[in-house]
N, C-alpha and C. Protein backbone atom coordinates (compact mmCIF):
# COMPACT_ATOMS: atom_id res chain seq x y z
N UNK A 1 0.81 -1.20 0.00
CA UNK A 1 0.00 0.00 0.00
C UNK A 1 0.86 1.27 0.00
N UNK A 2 2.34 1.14 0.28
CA UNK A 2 2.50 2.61 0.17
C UNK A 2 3.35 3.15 -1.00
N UNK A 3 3.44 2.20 -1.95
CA UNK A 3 3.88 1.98 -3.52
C UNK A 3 2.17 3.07 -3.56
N UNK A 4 1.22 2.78 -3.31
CA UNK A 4 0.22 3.27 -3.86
C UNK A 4 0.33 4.44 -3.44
N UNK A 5 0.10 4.66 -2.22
CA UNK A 5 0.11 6.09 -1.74
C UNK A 5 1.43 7.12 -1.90
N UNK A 6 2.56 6.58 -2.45
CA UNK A 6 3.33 7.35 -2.97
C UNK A 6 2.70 8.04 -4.41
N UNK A 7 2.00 7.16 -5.37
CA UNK A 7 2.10 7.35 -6.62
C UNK A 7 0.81 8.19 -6.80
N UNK A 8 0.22 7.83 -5.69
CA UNK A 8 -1.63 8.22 -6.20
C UNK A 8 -2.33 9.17 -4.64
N UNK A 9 -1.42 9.49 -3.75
CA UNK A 9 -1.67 10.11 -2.64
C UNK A 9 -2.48 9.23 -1.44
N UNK A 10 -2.88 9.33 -0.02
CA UNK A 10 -3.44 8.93 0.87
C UNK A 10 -4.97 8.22 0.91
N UNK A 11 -5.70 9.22 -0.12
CA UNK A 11 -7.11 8.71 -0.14
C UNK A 11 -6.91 8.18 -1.25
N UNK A 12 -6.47 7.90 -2.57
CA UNK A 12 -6.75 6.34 -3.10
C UNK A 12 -5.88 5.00 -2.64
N UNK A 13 -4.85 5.50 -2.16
CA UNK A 13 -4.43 4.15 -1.37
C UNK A 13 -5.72 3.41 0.21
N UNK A 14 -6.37 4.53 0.41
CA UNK A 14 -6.97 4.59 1.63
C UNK A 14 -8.13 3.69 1.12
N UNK A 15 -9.31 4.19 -0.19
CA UNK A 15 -9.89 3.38 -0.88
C UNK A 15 -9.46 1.80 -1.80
N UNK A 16 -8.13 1.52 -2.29
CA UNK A 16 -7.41 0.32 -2.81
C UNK A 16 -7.65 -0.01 -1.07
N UNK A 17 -7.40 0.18 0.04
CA UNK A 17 -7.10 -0.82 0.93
C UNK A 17 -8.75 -0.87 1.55
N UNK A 18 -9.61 -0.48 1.27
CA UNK A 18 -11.39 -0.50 1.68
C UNK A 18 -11.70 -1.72 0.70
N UNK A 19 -11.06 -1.79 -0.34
CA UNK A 19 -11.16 -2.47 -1.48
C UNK A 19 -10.59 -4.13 -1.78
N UNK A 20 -9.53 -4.08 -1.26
CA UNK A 20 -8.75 -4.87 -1.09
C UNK A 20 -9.05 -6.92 -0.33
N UNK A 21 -9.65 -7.82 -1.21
CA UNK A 21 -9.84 -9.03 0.35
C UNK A 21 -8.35 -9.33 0.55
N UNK A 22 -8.37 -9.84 1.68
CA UNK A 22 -7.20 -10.76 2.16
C UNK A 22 -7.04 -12.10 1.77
N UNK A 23 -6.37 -12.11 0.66
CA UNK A 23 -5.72 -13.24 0.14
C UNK A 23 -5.53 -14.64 0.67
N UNK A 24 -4.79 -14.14 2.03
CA UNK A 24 -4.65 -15.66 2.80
C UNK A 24 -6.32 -16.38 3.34
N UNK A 25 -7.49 -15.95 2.76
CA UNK A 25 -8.56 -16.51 3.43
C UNK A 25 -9.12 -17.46 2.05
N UNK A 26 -9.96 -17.81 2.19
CA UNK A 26 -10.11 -19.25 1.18
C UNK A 26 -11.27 -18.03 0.23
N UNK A 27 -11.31 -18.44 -0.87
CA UNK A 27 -11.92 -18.14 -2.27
C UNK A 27 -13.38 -17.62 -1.29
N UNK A 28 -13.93 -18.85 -1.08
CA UNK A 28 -15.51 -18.81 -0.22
C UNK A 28 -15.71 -17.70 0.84
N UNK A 29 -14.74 -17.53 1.64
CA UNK A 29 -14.85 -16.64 2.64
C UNK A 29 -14.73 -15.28 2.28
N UNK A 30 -13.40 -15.42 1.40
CA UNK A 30 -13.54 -13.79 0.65
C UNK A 30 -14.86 -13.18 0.05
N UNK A 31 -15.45 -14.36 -0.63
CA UNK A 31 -16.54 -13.98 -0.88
C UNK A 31 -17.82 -13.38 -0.07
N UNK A 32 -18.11 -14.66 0.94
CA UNK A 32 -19.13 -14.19 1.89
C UNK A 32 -18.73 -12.46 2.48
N UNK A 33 -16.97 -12.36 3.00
CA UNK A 33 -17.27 -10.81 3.51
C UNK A 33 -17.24 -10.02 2.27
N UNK A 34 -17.12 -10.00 0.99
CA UNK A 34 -17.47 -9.09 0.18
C UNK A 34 -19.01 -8.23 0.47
N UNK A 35 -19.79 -9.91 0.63
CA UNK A 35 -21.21 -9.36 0.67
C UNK A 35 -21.18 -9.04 2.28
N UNK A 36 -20.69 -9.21 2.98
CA UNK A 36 -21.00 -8.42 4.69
C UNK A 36 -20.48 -6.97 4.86
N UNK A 37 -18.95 -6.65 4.39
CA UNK A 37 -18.47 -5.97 4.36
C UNK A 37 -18.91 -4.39 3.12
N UNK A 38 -19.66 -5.10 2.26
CA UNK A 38 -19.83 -4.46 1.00
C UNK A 38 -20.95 -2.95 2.06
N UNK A 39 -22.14 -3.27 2.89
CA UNK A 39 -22.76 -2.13 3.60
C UNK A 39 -21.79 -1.54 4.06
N UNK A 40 -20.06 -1.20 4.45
CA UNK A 40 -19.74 -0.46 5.50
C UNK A 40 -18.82 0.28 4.65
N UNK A 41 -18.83 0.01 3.57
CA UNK A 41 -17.86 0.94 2.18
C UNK A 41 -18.35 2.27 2.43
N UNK A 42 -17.18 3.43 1.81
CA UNK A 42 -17.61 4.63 2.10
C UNK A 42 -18.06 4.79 0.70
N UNK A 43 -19.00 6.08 0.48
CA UNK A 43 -18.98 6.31 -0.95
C UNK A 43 -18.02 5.95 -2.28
N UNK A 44 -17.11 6.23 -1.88
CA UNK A 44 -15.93 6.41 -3.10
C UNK A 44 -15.48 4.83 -3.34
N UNK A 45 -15.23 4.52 -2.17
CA UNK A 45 -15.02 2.70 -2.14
C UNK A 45 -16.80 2.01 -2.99
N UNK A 46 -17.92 2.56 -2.81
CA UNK A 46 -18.92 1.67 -2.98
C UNK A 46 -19.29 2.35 -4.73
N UNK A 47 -18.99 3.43 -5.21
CA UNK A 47 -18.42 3.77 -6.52
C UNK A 47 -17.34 2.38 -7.15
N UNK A 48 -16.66 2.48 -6.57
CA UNK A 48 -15.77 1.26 -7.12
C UNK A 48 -16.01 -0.18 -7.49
N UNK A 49 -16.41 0.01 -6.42
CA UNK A 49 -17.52 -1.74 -6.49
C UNK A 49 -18.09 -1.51 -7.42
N UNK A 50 -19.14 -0.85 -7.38
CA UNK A 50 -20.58 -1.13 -8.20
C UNK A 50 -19.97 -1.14 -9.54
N UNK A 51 -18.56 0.02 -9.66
CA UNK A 51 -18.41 -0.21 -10.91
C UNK A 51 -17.75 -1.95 -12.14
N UNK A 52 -16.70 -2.19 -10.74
CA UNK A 52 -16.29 -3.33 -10.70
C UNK A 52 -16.95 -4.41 -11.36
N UNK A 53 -17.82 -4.52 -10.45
CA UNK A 53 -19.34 -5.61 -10.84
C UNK A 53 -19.92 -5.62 -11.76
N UNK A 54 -20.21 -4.06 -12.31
CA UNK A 54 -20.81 -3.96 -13.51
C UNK A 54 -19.94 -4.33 -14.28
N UNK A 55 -19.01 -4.25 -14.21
CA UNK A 55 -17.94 -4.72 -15.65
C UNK A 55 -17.89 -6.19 -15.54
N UNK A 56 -17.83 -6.69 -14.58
CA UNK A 56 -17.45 -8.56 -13.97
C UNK A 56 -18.91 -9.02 -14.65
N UNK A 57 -19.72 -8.51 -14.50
CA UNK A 57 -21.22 -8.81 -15.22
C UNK A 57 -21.36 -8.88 -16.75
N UNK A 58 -20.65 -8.02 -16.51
CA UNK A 58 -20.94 -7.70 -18.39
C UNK A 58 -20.01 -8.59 -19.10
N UNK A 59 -19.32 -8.89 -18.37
CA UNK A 59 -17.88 -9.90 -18.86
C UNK A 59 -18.62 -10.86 -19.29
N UNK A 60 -19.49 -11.46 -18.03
CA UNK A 60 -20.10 -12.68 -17.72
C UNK A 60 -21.31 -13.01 -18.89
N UNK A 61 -21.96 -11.67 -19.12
CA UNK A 61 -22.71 -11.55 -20.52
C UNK A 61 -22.21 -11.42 -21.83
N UNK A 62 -21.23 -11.02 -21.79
CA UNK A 62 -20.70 -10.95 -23.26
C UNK A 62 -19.45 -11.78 -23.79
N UNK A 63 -18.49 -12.51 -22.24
CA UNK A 63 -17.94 -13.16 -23.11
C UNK A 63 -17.33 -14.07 -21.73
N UNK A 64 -18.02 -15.02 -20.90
CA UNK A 64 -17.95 -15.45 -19.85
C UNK A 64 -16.61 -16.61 -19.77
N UNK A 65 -16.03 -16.47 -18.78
CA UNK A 65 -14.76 -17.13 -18.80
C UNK A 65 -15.55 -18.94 -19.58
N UNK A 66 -14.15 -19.19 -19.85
CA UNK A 66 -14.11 -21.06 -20.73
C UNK A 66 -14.36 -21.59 -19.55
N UNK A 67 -15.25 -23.05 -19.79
CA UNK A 67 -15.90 -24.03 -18.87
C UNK A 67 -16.87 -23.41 -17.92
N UNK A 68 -17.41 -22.18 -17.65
CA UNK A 68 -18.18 -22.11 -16.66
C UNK A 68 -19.42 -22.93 -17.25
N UNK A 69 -20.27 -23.10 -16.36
CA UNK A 69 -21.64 -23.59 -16.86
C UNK A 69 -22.67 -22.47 -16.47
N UNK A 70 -24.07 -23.12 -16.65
CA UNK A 70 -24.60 -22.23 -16.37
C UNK A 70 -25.41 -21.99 -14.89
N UNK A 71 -24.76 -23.05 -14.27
CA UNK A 71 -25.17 -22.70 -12.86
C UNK A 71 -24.27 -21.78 -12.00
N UNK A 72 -22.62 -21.83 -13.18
CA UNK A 72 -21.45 -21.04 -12.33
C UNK A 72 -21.89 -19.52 -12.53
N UNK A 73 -22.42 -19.29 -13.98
CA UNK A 73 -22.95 -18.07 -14.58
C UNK A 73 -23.72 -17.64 -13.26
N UNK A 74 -24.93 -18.21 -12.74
CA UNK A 74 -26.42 -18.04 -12.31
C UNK A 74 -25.74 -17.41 -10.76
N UNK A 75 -25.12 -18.13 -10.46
CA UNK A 75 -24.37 -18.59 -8.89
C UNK A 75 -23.38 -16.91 -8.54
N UNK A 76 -22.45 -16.79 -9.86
CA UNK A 76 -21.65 -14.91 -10.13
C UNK A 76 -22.61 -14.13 -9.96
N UNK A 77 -23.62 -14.33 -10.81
CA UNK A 77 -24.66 -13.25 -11.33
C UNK A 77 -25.37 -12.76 -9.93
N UNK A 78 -25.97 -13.88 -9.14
CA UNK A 78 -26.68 -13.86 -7.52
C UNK A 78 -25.84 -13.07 -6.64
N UNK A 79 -24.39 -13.62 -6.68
CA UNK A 79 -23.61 -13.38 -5.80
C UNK A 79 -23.21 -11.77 -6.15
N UNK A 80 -23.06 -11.80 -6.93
CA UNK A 80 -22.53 -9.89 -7.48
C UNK A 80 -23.78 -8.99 -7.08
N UNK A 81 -25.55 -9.82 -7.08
CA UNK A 81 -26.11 -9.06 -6.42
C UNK A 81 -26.36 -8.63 -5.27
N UNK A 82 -26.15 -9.46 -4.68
CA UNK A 82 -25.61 -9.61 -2.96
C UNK A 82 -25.06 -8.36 -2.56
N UNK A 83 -23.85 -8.64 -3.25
CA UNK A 83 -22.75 -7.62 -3.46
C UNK A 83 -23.23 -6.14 -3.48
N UNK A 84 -23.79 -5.99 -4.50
CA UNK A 84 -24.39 -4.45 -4.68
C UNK A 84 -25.45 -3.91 -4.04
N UNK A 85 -26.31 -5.23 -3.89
CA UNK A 85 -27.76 -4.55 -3.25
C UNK A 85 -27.39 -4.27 -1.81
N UNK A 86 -25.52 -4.29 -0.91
CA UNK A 86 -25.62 -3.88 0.56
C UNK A 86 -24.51 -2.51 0.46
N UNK A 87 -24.57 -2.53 -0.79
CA UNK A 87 -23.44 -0.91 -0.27
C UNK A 87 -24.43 0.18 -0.36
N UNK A 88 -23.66 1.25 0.61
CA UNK A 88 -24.55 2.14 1.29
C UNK A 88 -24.99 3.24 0.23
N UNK A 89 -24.16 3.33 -1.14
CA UNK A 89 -24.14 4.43 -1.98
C UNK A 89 -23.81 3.98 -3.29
N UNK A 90 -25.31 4.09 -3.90
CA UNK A 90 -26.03 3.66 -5.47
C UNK A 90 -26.55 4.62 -6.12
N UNK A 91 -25.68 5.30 -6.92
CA UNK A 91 -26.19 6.20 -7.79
C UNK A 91 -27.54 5.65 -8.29
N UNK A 92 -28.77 5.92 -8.66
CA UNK A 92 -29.78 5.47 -9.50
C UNK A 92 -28.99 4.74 -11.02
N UNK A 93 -28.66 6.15 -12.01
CA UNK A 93 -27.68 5.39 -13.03
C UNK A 93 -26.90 4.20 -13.14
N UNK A 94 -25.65 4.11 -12.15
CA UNK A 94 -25.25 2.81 -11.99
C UNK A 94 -25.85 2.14 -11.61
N UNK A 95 -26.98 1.96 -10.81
CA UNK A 95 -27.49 0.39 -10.10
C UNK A 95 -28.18 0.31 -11.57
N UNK A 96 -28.93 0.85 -11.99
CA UNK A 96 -30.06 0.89 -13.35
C UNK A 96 -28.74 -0.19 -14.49
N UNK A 97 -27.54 0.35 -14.42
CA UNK A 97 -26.85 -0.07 -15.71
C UNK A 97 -26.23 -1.09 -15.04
N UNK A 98 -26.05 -1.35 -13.51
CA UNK A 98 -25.90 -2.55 -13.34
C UNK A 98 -26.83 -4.05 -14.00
N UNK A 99 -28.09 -3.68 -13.13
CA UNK A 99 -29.06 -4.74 -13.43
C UNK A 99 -29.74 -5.06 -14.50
N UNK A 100 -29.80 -4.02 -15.24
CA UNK A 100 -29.58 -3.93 -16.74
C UNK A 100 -28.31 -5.30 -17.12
N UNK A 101 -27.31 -5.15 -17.06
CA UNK A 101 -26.02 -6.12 -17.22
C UNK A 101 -26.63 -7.23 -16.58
N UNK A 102 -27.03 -7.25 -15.78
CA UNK A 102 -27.38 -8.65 -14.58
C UNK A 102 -28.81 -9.36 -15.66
N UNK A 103 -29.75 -8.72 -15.95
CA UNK A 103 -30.66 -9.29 -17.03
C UNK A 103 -29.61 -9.96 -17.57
N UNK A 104 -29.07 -9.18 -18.56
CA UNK A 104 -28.33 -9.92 -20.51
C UNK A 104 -28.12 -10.36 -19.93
N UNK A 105 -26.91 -10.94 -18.72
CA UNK A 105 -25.93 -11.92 -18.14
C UNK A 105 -27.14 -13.18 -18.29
N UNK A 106 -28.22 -13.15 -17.42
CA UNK A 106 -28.97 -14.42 -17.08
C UNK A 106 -29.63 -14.79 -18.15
N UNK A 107 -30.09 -13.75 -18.95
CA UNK A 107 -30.90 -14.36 -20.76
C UNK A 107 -29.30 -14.75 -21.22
N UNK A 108 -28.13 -14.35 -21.34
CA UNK A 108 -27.53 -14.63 -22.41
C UNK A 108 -27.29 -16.28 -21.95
N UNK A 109 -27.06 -16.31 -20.20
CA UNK A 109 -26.80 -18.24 -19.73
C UNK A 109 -27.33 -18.88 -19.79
N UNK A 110 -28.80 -18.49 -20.70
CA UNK A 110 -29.98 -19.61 -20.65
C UNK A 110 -29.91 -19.87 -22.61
N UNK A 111 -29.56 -18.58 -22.80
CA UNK A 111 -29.32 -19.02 -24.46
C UNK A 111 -28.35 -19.43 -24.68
N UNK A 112 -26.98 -19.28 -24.17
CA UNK A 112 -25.79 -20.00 -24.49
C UNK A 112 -26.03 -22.38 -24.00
N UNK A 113 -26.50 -21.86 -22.82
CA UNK A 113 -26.31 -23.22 -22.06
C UNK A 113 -27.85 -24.02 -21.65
N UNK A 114 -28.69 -23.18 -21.71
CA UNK A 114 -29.94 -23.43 -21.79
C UNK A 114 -30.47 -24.80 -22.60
N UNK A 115 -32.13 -24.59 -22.17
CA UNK A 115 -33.10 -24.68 -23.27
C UNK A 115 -33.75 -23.60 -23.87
N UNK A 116 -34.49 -23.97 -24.77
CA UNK A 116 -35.23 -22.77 -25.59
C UNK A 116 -36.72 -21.95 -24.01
N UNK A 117 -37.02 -23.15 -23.21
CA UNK A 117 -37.67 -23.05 -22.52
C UNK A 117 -37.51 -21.94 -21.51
N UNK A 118 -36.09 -22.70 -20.84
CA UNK A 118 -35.05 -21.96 -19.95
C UNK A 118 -35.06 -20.17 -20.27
N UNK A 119 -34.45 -20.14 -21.62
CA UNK A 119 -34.60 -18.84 -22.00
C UNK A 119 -35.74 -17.74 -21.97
N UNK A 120 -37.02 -18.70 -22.95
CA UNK A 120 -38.19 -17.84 -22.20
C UNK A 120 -38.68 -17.80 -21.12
N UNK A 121 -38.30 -18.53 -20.23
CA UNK A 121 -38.63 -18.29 -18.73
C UNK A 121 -38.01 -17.21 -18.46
N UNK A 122 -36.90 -17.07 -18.70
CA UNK A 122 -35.98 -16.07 -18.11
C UNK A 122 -36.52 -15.15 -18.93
N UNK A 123 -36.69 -14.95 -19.73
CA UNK A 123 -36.90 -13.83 -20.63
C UNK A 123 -38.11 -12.94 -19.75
N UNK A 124 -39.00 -13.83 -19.20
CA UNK A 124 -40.62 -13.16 -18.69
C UNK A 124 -40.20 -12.88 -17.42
N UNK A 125 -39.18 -13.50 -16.83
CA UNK A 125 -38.98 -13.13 -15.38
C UNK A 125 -38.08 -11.87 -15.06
N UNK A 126 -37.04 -11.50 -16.22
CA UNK A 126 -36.29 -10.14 -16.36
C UNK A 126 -37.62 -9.36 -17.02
N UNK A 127 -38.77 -9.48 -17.85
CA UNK A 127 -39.59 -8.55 -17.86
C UNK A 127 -40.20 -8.22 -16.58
N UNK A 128 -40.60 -8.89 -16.02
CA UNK A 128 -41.37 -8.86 -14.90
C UNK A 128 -40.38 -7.89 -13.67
N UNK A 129 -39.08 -8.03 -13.52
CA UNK A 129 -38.48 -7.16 -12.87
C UNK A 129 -37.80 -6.07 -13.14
N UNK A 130 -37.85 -5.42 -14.35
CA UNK A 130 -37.70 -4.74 -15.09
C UNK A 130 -39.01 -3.83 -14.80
N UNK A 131 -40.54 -4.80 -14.99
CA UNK A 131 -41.88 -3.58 -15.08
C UNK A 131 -41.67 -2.83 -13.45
N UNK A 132 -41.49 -3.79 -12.15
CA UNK A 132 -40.88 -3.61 -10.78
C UNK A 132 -40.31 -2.40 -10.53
N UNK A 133 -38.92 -2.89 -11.33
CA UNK A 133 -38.24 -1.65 -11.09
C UNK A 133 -38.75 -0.25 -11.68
N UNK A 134 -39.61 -0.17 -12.47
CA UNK A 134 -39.77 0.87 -12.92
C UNK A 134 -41.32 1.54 -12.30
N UNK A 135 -41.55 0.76 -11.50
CA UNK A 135 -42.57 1.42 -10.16
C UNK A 135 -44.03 0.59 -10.65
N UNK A 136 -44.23 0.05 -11.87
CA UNK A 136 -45.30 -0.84 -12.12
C UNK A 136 -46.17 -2.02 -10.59
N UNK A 137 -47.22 -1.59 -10.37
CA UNK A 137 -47.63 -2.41 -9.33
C UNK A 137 -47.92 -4.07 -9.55
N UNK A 138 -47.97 -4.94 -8.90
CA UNK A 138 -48.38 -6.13 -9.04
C UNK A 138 -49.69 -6.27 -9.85
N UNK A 139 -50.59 -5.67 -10.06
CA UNK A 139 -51.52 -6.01 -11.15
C UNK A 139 -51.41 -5.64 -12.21
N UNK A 140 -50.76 -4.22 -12.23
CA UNK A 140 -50.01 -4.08 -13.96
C UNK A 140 -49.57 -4.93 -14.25
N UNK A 141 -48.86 -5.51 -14.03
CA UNK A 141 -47.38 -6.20 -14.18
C UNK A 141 -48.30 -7.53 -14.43
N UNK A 142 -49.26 -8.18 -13.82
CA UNK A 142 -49.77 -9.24 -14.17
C UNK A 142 -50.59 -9.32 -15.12
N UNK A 143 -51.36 -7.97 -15.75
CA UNK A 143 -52.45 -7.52 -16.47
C UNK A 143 -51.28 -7.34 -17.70
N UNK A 144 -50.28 -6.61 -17.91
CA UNK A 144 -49.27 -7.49 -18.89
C UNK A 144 -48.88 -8.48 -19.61
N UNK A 145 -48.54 -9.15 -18.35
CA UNK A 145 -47.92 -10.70 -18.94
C UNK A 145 -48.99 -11.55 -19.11
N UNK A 146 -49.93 -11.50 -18.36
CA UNK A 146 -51.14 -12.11 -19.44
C UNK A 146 -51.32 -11.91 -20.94
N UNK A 147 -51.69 -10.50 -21.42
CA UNK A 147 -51.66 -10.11 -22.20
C UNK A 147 -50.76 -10.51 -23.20
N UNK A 148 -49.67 -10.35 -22.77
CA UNK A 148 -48.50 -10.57 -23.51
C UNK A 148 -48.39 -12.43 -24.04
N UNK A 149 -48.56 -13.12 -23.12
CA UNK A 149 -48.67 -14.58 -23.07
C UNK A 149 -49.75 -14.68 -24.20
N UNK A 150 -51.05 -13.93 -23.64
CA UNK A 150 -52.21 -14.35 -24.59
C UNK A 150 -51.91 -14.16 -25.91
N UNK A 151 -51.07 -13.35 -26.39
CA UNK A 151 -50.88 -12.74 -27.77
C UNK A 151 -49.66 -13.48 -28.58
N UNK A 152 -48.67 -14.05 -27.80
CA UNK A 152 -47.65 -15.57 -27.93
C UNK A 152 -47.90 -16.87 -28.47
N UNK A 153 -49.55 -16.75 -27.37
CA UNK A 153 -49.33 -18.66 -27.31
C UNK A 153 -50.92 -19.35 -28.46
């Protein structure tokens, strides 16, 4: 850390070390405190993340590491939400262009590794949280996908 704080001053070495897991702990554990630790980030640290993720997502949608399957896909995708939905400071924009990324990610693991089934499931269930997020109540949202189904099948 002080290679960093020589090159880049006190507060981004201060954020690289908010940022930082400890190596010597096993893959799993790093993980779990990502998501415990992820609520106690300061702004500038929870900027980082979210941005992080969004890119680790989009990776995962557009060009996902060799051999994963699609439960490893499903399993990143959950876990990165974990991740984001506990830090204390979410621009609207980024969380929006996060979960945005987090959709394609889960349609693209059902069309890559899927069934055709798989996919339209997923397909109606990112609509469905998509109408959510955008303040649609539970009977819109069902008065929809009816609709929508009826006009499909």
């Amino acid at each position: 850390m002080t290679d960093i704080e020589a090159l880049f001053g006190k507060e981004v070495a201060s954020i690289v070390a908010e940022l930082t897991d400890d190596k010597s702990l096993l893959k799993a554990v790093r993980k779990k405190q990502q998501i415990v630790y992820a609520a106690k980030k300061s702004d500038e640290a929870s900027l980082v993340k979210l941005a992080d993720k969004t890119s680790n997502i989009g990776s995962i949608a557009n060009s996902p590491p060799h051999g994963w399957t699609i439960e490893r896909r499903l399993e990143y995708i959950a876990w990165a939400n974990s991740v984001v939905g506990n830090l204390p400071f979410l621009p609207a924009e980024g969380l929006s262009e996060f979960l945005r990324r987090c959709d394609q990610a889960e349609l693209n693991a059902y069309a890559d590794l899927g069934t055709v089934r798989q996919a339209q499931n997923a397909s109606l269930r990112i609509l469905e949280r998509r109408a959510k997020r955008l303040g649609a109540s539970e009977v819109k949202i069902r008065q929809f996908m009816l609709s929508f189904l009826d006009g499909t099948l």
